[in-house]
Protein backbone atom coordinates (compact mmCIF):
# COMPACT_ATOMS: atom_id res chain seq x y z
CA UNK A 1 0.00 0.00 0.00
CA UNK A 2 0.94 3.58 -1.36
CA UNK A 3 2.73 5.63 2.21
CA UNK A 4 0.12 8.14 2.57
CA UNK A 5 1.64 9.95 5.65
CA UNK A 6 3.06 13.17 3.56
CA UNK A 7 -0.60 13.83 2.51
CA UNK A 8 -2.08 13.28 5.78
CA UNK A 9 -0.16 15.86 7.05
CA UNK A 10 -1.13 18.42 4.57
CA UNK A 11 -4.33 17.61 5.10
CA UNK A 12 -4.16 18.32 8.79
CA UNK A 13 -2.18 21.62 8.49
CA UNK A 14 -5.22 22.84 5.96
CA UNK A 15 -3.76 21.73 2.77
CA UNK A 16 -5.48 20.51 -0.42
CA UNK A 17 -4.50 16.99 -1.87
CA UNK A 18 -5.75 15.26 -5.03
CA UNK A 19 -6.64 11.69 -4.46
CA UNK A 20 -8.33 8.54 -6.42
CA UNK A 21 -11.90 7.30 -5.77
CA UNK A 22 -14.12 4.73 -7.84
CA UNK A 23 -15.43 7.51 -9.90
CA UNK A 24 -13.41 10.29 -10.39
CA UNK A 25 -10.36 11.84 -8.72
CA UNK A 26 -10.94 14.42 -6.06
CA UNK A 27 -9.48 17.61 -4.91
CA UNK A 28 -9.40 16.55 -0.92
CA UNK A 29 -9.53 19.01 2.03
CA UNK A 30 -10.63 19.00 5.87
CA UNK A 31 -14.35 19.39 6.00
CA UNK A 32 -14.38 20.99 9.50
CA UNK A 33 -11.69 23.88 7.90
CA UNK A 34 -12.78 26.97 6.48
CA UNK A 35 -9.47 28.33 5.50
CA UNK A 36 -9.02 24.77 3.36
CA UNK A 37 -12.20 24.88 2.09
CA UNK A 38 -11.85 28.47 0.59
CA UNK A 39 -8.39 27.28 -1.22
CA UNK A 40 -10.47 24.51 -3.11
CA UNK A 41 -12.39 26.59 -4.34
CA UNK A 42 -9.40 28.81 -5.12
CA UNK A 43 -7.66 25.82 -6.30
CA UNK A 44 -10.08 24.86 -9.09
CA UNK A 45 -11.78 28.29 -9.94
CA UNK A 46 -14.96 26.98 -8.51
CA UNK A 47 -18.29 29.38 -7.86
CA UNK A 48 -19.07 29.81 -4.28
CA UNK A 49 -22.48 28.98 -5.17
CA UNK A 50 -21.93 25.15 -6.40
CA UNK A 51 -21.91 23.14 -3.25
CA UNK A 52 -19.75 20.06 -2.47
CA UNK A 53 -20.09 16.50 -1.22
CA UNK A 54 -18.49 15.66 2.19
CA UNK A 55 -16.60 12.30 1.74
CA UNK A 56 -15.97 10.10 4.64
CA UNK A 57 -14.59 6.45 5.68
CA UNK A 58 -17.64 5.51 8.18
CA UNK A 59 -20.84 5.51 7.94
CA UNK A 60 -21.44 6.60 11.44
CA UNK A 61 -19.95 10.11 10.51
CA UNK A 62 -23.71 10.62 8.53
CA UNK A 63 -24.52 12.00 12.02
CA UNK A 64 -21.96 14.49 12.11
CA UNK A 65 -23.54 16.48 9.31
CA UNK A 66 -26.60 15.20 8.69
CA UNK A 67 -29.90 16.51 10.99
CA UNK A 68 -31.62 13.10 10.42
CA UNK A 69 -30.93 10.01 9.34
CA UNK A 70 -34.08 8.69 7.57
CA UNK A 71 -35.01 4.85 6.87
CA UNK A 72 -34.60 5.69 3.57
CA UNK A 73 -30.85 7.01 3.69
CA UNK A 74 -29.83 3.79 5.92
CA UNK A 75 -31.32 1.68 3.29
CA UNK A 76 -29.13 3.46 0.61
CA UNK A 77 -26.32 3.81 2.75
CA UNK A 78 -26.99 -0.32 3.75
CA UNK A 79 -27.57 -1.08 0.21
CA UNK A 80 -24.85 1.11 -2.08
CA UNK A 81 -21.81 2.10 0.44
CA UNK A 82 -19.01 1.93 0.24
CA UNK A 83 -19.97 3.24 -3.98
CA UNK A 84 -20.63 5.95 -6.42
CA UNK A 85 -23.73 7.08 -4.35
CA UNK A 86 -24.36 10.47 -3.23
CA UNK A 87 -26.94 11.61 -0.43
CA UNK A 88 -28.27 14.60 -0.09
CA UNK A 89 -30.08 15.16 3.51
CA UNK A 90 -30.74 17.95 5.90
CA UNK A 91 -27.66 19.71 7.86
CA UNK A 92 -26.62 20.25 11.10
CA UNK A 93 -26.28 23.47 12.07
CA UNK A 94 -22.51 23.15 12.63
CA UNK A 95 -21.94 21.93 9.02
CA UNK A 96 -20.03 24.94 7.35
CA UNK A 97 -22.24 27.19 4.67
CA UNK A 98 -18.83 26.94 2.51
CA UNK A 99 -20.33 23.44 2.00
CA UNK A 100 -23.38 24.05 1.29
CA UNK A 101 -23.39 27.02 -0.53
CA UNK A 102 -26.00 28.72 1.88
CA UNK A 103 -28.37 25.54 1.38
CA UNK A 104 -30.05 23.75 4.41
CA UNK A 105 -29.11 20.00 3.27
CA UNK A 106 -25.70 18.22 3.12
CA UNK A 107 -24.33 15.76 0.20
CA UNK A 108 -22.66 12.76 1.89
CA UNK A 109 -20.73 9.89 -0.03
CA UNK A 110 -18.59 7.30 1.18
CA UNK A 111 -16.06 6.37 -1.79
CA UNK A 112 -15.13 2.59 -2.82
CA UNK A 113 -11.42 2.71 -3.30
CA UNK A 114 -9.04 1.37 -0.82
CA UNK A 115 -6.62 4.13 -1.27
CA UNK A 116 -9.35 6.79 -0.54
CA UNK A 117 -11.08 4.92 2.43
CA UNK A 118 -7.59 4.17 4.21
CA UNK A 119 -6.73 8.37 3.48
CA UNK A 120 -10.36 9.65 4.84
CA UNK A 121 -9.87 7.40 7.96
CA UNK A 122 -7.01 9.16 8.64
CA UNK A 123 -7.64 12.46 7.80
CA UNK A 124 -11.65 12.37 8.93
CA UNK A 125 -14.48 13.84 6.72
CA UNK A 126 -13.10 15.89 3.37
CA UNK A 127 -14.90 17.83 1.14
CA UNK A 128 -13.72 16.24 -2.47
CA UNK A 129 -14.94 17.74 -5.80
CA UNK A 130 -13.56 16.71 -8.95
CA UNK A 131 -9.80 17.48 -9.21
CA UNK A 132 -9.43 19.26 -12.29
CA UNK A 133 -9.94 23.20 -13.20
CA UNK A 134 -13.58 23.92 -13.05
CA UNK A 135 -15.44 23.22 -16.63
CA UNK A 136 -12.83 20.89 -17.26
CA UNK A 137 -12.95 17.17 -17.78
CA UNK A 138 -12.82 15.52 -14.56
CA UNK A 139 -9.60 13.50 -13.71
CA UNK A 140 -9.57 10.02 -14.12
CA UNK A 141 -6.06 9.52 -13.55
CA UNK A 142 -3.33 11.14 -11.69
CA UNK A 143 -1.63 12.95 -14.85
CA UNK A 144 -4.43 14.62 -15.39
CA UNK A 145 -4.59 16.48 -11.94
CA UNK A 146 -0.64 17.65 -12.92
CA UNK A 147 -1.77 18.66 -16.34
CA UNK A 148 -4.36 21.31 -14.72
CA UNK A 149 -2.32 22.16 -11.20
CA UNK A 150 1.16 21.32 -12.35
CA UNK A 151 3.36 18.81 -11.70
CA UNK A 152 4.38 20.01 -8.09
CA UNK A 153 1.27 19.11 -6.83
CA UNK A 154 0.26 16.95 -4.41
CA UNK A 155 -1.50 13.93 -6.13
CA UNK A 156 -2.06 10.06 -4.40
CA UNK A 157 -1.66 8.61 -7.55
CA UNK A 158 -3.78 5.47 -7.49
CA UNK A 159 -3.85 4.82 -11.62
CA UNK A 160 -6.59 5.06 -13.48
CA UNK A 161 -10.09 5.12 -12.12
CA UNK A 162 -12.71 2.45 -12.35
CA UNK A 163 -16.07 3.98 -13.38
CA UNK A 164 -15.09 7.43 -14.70
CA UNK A 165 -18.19 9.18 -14.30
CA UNK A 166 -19.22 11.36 -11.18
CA UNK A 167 -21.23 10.02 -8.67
CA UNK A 168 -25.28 9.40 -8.77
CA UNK A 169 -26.69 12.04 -6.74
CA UNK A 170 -30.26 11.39 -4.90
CA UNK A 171 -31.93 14.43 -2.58
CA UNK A 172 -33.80 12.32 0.04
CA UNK A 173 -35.37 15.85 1.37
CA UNK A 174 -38.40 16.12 -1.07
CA UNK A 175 -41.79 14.33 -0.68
CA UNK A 176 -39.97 11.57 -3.02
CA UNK A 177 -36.45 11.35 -4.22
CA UNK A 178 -34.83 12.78 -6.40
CA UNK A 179 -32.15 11.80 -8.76
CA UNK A 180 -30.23 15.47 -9.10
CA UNK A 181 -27.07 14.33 -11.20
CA UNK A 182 -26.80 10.61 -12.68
CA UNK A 183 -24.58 8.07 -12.51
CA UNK A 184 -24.13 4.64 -12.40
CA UNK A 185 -26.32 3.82 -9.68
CA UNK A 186 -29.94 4.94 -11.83
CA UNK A 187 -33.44 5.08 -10.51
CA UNK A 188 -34.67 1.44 -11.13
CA UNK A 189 -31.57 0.06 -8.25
CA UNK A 190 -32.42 2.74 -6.18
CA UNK A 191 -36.28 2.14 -6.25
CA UNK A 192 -35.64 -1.12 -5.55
CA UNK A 193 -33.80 -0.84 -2.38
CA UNK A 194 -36.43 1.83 -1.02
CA UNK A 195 -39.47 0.26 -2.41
CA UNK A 196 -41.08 3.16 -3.80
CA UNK A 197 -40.75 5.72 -6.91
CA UNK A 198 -37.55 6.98 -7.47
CA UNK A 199 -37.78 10.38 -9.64
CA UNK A 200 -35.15 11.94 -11.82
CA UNK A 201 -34.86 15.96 -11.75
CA UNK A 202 -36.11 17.51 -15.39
CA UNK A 203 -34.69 20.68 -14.81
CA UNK A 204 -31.93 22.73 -13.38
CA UNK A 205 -32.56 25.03 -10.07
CA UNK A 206 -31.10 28.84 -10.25
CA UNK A 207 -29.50 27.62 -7.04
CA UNK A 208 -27.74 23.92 -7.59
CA UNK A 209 -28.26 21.45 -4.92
CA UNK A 210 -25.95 19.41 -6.40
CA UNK A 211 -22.66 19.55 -7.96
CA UNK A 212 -23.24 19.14 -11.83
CA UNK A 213 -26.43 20.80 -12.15
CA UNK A 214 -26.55 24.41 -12.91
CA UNK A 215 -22.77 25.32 -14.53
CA UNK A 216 -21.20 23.47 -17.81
CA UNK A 217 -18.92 20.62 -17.20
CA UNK A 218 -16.57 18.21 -18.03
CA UNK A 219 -15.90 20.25 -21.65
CA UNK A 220 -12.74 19.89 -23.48
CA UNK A 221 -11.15 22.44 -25.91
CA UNK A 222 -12.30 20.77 -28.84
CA UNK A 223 -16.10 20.92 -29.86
CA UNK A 224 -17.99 17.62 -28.31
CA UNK A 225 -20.63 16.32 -31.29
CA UNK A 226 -23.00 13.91 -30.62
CA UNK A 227 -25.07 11.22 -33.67
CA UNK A 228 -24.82 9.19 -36.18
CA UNK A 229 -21.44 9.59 -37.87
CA UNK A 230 -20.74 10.18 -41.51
CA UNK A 231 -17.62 10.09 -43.48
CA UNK A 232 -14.64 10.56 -40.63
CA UNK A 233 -12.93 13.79 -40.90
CA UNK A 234 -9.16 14.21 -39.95
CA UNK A 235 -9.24 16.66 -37.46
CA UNK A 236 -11.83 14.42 -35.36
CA UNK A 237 -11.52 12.20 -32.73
CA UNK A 238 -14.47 9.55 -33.14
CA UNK A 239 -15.90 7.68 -30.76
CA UNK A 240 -17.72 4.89 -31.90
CA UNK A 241 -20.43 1.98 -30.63
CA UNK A 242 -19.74 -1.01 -33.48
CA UNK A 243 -16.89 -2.24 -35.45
CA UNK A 244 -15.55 0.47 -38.02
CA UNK A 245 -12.39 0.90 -40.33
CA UNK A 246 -9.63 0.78 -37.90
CA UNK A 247 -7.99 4.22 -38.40
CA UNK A 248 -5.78 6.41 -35.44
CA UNK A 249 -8.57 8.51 -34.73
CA UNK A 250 -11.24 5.81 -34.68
CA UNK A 251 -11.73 4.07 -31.02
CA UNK A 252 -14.38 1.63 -31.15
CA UNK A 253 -16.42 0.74 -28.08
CA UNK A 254 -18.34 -2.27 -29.59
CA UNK A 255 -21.50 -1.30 -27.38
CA UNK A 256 -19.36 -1.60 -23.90
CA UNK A 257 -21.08 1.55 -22.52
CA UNK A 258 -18.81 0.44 -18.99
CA UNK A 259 -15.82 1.23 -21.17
CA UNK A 260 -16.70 4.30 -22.90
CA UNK A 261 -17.89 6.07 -19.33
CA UNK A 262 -14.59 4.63 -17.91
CA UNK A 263 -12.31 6.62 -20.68
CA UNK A 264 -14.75 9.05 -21.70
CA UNK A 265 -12.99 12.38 -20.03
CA UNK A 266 -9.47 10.51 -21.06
CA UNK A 267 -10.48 10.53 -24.47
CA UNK A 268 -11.63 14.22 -24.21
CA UNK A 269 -8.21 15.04 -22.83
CA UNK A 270 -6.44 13.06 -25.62
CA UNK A 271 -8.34 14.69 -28.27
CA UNK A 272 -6.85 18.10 -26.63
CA UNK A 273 -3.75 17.12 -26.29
CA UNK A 274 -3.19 15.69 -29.75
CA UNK A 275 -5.05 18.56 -31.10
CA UNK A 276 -8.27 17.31 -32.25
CA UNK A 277 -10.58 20.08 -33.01
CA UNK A 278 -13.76 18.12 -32.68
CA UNK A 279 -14.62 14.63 -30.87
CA UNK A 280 -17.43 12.51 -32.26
CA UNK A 281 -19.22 10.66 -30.51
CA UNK A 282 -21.45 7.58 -32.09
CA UNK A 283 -25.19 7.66 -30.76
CA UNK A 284 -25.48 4.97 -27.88
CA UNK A 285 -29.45 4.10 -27.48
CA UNK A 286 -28.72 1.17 -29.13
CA UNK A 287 -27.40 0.42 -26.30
CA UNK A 288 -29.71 1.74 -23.66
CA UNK A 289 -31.55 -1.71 -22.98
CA UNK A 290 -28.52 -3.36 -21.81
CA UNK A 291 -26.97 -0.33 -19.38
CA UNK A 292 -30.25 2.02 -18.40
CA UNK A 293 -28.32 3.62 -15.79
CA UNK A 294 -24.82 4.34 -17.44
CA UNK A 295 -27.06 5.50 -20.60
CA UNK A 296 -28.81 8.27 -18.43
CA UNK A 297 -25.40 9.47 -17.11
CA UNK A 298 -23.28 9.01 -20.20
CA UNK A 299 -26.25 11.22 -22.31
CA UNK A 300 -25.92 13.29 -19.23
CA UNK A 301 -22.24 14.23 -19.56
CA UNK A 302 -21.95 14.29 -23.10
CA UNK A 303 -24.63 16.79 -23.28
CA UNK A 304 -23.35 19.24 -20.52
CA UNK A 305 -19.92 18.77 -22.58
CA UNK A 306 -21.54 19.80 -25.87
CA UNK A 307 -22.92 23.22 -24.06
């Protein structure tokens, strides 16, 4: 196991550190410290409005920041943690509005990566958003945080991540919840674990209540198109669903949605750094039987991309 003690000690004198999680990496700093909180969102350019999601190691630390603990969140928490689930619930008083961007709830996770559990037990609780510049692809591995933040900084590299999309984020505060950014996790796994109808938000709030809802994301330099592909073009990067003339800037995905969402931001930070001036990417609802959930957040990503 990687010697984490250098970036446990940043953490604890109000540092920021990049490390891995299942999804994405994520720019890591004490929950319970303003002072650290401000220089993330320094750090990435981030608006004071967009809130974050508190990571921790333990389930039990829920009660730190959360007001209540519904039957609802304990099934989720029971049935999806350690995982790419986020939970949004009422806040304690004590949780910091540098959090929560003003808002009354809290978005908990607790990551599935050993690196990141083993790090967060250390350090307790840390606020975690994406670690790349904000509107940027999100980092999926550790060369990516050094191509935003240089190479100096402080990185747990932990190779390349396993899902490559955000989290699935589900606001257990309404009458019925709410799906506000998806992921892997989609409403049919969800609804099946709380036995009732699981609802996915149709539109965006003035004020987010989630990370990934109101500002554009995860958008390289070169223009992200979306459909049914005609004749390739040089200057394109194409991503495609079925077999195609092998060419360099052809990747075929053969339908393995799992595989596209895993390299999807690689592949938009490729196409920038081999200056591609477009990316192409085949239309997947072929595919939508066989991954419902991925579907939802891979149309979700590409979209905000495309903005």
């Amino acid at each position: 196991m990687l010697d984490l003690s250098t970036y446990i000690k940043l953490i604890r004198s109000g540092e920021v550190v990049a490390f891995p999680t299942e999804t994405v990496y994520g720019l890591g700093a004490d929950a319970w410290n303003p002072s650290a909180i401000r220089k993330v969102f320094e750090v990435k350019g981030r608006p004071s409005d967009n809130p974050l999601i508190v990571h921790i190691a333990d389930s039990e630390e829920v009660h730190n920041f959360a007001d209540k603990v519904p039957d609802s969140a304990q099934r989720l928490m029971d049935g999806f943690w350690p995982g790419p689930l986020t939970i949004v619930l009422k806040k304690k008083p004590k949780v910091l509005d540098l959090i929560t961007a003003g808002l009354d709830t809290v978005a908990l996770r607790m990551p599935d990566h050993p690196l990141a559990s083993e790090f967060i037990s250390k350090t307790g609780p840390l606020v975690a958003p994406s670690a790349n510049k904000s509107g940027k692809p999100s980092p999926t591995k550790a060369e990516h945080v050094r191509a935003d933040f240089g190479d100096n900084f402080p990185v747990i590299d932990g190779g390349a991540t396993e899902v490559g999309l955000e989290s699935t984020v589900v606001d257990l505060t309404a009458e019925f919840p709410l799906i506000l950014r998806p992921g892997i996790i989609g409403e049919e796994e969800l609804g099946s674990v709380l036995n009732m109808e699981v609802r996915v938000a149709s539109s965006e709030d003035e004020k987010p209540r989630s990370p990934g809802q109101k500002y554009s994301h995860y958008k390289p330099q070169a223009s992200v198109k979306y459909g049914r592909i005609g004749d390739p073009k040089n200057n394109t990067l194409y991503l495609v669903q079925n077999e195609f003339e092998k060419s360099e800037n052809i990747i075929s995905y053969n339908g393995d949605l799992s595989l596209l969402s895993k390299e999807l931001y690689d592949r938009f930070r490729q196409a920038d750094l081999e200056g591609f001036s477009a990316i192409f990417i085949e239309n997947i609802d072929d595919h939508k039987k066989n991954y419902p959930s991925l579907y939802s957040a891979l149309l979700n990503r590409i979209q905000k991309a495309k903005r």
